[in-house]
C-alpha atoms as a PDB file:
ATOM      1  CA  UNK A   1       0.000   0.000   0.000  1.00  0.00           C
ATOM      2  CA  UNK A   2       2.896   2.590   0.461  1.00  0.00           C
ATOM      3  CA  UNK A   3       4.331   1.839  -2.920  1.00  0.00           C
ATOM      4  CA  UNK A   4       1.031   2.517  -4.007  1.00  0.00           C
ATOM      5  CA  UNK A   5       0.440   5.589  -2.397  1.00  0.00           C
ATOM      6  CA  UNK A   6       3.509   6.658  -3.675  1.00  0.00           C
ATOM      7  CA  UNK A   7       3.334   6.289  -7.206  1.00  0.00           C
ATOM      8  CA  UNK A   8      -0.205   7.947  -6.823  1.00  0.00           C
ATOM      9  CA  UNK A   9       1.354  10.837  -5.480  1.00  0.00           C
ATOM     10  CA  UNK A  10       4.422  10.822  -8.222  1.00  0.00           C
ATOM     11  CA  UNK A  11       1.845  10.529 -10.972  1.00  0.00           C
ATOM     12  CA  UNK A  12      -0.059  13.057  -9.678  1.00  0.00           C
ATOM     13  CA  UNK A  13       2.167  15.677  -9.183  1.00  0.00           C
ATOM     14  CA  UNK A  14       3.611  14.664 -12.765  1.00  0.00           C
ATOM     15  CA  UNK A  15       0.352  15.448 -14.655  1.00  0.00           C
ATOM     16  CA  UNK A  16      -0.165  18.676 -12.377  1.00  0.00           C
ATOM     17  CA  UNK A  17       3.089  19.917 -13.790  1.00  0.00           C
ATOM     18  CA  UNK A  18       2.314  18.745 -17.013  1.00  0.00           C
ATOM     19  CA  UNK A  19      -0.785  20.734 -17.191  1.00  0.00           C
ATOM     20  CA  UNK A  20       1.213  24.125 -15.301  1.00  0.00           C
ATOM     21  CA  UNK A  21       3.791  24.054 -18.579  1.00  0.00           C
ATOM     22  CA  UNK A  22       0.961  23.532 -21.020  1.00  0.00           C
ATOM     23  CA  UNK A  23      -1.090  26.666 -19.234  1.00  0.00           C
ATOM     24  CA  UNK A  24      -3.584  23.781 -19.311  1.00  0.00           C
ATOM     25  CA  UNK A  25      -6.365  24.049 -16.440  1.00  0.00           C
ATOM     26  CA  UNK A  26      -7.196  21.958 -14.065  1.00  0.00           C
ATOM     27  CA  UNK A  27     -10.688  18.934 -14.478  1.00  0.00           C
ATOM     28  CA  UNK A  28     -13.472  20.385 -12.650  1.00  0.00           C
ATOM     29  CA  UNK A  29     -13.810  19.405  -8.605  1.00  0.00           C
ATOM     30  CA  UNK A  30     -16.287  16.796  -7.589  1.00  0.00           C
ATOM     31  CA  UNK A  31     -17.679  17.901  -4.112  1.00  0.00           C
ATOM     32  CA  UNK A  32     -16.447  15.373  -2.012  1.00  0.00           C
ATOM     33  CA  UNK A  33     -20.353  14.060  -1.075  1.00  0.00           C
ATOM     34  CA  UNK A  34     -20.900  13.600  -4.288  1.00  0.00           C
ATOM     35  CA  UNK A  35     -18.183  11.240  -4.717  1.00  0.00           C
ATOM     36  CA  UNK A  36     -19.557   7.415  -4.394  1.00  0.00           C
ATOM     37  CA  UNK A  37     -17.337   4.429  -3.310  1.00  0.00           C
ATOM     38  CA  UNK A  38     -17.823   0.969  -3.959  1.00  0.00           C
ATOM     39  CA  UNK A  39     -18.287  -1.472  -1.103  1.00  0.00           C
ATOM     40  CA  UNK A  40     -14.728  -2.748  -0.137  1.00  0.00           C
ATOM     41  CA  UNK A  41     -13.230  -0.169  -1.927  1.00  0.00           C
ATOM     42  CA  UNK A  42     -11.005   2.582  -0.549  1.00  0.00           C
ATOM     43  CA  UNK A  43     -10.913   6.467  -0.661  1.00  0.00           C
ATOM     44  CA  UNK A  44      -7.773   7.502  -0.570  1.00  0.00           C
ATOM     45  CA  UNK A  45      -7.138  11.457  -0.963  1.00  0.00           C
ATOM     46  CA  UNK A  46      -3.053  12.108  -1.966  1.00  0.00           C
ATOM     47  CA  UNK A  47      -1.751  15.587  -1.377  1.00  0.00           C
ATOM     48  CA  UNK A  48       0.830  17.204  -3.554  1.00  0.00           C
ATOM     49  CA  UNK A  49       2.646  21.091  -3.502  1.00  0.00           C
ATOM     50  CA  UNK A  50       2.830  21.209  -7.104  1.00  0.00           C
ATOM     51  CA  UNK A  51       5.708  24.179  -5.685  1.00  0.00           C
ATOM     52  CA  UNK A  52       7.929  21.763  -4.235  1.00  0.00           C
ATOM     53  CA  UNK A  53       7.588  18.723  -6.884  1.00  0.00           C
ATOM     54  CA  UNK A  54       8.325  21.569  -9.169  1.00  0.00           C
ATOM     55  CA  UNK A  55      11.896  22.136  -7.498  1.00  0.00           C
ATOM     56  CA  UNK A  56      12.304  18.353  -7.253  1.00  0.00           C
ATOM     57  CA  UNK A  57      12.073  18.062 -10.790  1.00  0.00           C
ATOM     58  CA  UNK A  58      14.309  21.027 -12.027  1.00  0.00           C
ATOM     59  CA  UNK A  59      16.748  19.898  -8.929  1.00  0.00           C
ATOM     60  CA  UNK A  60      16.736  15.860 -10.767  1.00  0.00           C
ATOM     61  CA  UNK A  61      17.398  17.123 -14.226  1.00  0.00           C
ATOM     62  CA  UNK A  62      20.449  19.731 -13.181  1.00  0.00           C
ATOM     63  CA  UNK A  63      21.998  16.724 -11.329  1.00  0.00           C
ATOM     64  CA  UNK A  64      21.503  14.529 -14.628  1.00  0.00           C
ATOM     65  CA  UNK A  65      23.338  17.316 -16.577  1.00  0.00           C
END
């Protein structure tokens, strides 16, 4: 589940920067009681500073260089 949660989180913040170099916006929000969950079936919310994934990124590619 932590490798999971992970990758969530790395995918995530990948497509959020994806869609701040594009100038893309962002899907529309679902109110969260409007969002249904199947019976045996998590709900997991993953938080991400598009700021700091951001300087993660640039920081990865100057090391590469």
């Amino acid at each position: 589940m932590s490798d999971a949660l992970k990758m969530a989180r790395d995918a995530l913040s990948g497509y959020l920067l994806v869609l701040e170099d594009l100038d893309d916006s962002l899907p529309p929000t679902t109110p969260p009681g409007k969002i249904t969950v199947p019976k045996n079936s998590l709900l997991i919310p993953i938080e991400v500073d598009t700021t700091l994934a951001r300087e993660r990124e640039e920081n990865i590619l100057l090391k590469k260089r």
